[in-house]
N, C-alpha and C. Protein backbone atom coordinates (compact mmCIF):
# COMPACT_ATOMS: atom_id res chain seq x y z
N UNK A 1 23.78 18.12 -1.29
CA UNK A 1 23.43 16.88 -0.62
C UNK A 1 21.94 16.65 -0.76
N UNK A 2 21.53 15.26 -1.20
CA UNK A 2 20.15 14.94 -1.18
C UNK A 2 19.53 14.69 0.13
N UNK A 3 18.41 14.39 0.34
CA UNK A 3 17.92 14.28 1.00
C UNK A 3 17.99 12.25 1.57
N UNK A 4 18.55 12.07 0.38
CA UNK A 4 18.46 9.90 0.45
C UNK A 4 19.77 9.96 1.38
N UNK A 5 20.42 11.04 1.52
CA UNK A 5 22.08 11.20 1.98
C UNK A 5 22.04 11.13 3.59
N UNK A 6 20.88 11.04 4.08
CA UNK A 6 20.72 11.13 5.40
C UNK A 6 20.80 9.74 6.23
N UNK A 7 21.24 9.89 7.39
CA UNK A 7 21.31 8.24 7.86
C UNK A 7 20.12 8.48 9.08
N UNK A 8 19.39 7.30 8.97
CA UNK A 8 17.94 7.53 9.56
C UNK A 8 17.88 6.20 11.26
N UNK A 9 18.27 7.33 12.04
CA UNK A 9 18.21 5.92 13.72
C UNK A 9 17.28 5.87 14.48
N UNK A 10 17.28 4.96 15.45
CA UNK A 10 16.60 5.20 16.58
C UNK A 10 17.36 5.55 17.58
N UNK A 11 16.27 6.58 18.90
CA UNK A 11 16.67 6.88 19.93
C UNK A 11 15.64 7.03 21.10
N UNK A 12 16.35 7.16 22.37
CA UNK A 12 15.24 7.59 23.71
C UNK A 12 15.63 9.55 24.03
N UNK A 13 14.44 9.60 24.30
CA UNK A 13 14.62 11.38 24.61
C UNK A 13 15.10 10.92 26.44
N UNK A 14 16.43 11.67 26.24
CA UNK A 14 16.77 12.09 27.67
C UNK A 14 16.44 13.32 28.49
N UNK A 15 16.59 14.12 27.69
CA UNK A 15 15.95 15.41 28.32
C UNK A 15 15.28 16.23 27.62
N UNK A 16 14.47 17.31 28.03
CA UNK A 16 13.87 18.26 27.27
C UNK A 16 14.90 19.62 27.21
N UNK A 17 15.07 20.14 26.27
CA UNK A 17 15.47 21.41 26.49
C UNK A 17 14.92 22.87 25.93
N UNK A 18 15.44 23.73 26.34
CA UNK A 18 14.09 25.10 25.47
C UNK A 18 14.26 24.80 24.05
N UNK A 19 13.49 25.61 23.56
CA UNK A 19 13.30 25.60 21.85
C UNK A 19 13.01 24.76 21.12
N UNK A 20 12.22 23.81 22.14
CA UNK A 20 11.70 22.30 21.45
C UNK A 20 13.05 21.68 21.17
N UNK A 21 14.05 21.57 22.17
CA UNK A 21 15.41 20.50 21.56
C UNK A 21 15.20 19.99 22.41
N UNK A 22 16.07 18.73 22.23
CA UNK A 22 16.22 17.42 23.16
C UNK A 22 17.37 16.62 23.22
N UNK A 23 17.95 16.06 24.14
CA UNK A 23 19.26 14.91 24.16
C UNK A 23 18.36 13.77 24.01
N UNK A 24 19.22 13.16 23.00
CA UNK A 24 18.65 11.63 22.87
C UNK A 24 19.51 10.81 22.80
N UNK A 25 19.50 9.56 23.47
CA UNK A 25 20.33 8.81 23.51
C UNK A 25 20.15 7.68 22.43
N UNK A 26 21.25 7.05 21.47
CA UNK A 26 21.22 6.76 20.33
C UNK A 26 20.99 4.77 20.99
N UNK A 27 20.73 3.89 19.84
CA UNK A 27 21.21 2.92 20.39
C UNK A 27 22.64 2.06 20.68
N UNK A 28 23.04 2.89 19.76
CA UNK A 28 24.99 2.29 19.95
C UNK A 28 25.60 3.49 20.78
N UNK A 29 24.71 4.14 22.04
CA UNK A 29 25.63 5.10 22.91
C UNK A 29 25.63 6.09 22.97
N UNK A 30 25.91 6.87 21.97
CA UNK A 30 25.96 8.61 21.56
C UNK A 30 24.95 9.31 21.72
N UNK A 31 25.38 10.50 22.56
CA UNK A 31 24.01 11.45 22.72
C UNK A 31 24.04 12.45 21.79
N UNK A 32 22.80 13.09 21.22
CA UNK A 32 23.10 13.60 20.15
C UNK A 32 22.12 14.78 20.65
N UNK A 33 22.28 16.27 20.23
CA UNK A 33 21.22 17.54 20.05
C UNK A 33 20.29 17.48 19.19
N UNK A 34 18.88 17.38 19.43
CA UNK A 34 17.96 16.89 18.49
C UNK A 34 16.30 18.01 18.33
N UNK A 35 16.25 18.62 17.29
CA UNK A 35 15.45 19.09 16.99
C UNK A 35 14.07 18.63 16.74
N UNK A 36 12.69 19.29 16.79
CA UNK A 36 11.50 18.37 15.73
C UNK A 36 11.50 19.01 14.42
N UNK A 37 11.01 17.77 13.46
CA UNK A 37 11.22 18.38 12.00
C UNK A 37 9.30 19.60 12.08
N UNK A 38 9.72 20.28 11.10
CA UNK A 38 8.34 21.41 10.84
C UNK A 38 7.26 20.64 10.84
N UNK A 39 7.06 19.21 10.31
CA UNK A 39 5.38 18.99 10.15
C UNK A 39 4.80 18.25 11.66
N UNK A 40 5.89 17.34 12.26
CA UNK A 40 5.77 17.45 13.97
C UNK A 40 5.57 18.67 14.77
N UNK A 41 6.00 19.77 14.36
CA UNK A 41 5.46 21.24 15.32
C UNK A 41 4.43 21.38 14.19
N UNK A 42 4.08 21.30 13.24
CA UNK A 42 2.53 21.69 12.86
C UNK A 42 1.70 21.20 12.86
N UNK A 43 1.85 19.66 13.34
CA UNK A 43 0.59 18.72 13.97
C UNK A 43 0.31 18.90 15.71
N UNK A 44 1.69 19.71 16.26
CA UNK A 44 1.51 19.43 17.49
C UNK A 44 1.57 18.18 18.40
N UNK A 45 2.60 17.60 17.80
CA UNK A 45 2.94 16.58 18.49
C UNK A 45 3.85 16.40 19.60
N UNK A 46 3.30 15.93 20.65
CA UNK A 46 4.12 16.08 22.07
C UNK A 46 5.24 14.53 21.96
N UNK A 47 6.21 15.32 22.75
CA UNK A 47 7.66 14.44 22.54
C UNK A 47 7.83 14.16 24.04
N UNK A 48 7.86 13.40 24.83
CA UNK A 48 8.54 13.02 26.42
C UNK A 48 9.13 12.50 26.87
N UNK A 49 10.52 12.71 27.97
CA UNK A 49 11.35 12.01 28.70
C UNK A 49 10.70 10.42 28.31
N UNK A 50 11.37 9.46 27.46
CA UNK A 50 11.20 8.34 27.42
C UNK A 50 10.80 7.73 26.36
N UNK A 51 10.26 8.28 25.95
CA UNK A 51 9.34 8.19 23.85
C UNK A 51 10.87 7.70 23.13
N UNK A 52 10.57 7.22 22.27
CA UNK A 52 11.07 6.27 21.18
C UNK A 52 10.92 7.27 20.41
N UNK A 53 11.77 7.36 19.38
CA UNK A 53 12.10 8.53 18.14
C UNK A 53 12.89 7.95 17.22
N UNK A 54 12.02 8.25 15.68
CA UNK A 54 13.44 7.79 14.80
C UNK A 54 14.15 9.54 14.53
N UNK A 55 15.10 9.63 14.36
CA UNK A 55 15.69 10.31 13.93
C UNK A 55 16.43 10.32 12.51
N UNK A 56 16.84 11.13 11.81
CA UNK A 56 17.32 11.74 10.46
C UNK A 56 18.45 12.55 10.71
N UNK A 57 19.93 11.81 10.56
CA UNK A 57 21.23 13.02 10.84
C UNK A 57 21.98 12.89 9.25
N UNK A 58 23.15 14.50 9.35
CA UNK A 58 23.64 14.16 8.41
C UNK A 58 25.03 13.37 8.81
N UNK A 59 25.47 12.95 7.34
CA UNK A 59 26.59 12.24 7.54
C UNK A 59 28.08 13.24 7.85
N UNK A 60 27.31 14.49 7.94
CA UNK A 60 28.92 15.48 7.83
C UNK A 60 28.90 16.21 9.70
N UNK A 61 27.34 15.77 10.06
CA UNK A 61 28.00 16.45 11.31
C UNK A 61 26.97 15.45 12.64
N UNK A 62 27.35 14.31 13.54
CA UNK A 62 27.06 13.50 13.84
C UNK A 62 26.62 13.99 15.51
N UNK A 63 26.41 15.13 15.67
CA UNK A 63 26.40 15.73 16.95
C UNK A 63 24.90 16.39 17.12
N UNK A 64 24.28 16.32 15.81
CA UNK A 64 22.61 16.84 15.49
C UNK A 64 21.99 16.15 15.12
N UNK A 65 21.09 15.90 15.28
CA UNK A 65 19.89 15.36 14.87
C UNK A 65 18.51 15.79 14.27
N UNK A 66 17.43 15.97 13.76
CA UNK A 66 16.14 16.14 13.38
C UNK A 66 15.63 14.90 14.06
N UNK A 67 14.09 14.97 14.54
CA UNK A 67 12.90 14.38 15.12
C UNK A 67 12.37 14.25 13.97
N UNK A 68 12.03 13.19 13.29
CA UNK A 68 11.24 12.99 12.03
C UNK A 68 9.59 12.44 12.51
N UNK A 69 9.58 11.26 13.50
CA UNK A 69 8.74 10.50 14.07
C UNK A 69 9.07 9.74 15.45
N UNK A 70 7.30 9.88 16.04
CA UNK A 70 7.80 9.42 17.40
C UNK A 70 7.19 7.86 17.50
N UNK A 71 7.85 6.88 17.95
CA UNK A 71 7.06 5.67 17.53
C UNK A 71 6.49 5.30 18.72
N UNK A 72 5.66 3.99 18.78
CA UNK A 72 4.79 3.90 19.67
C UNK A 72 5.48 2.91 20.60
């Protein structure tokens, strides 16, 4: 699978959870388990109850997510 294979959304962070994960709520409903991608933990970028996020999932498992960017 490429990387173009990814479907790219927006969401709101609902909660924080350990290990830098998060519930985010999608805009058509679905809460999804959501990670930050590596260059967001190597800039140190803070994520909070309420922030706007696009996210990056795959098409084979719709229950995960990656944190790509947090928008303003």
């Amino acid at each position: 699978m490429a990387k173009e294979d990814t479907l790219k959304l927006e969401g709101v962070i609902e909660e924080l959870l350990p290990n830098m994960s998060f519930k985010v709520a999608l805009e058509n409903g679905m809460t999804v388990l959501a990670h930050l991608c590596g260059k967001m933990r190597m800039r140190n970028i803070r994520v909070l109850v309420g922030d706007k996020v696009m996210l990056e999932m795959s098409p084979y498992d719709l229950t995960k997510a990656r944190i790509i960017y947090r928008l303003k």
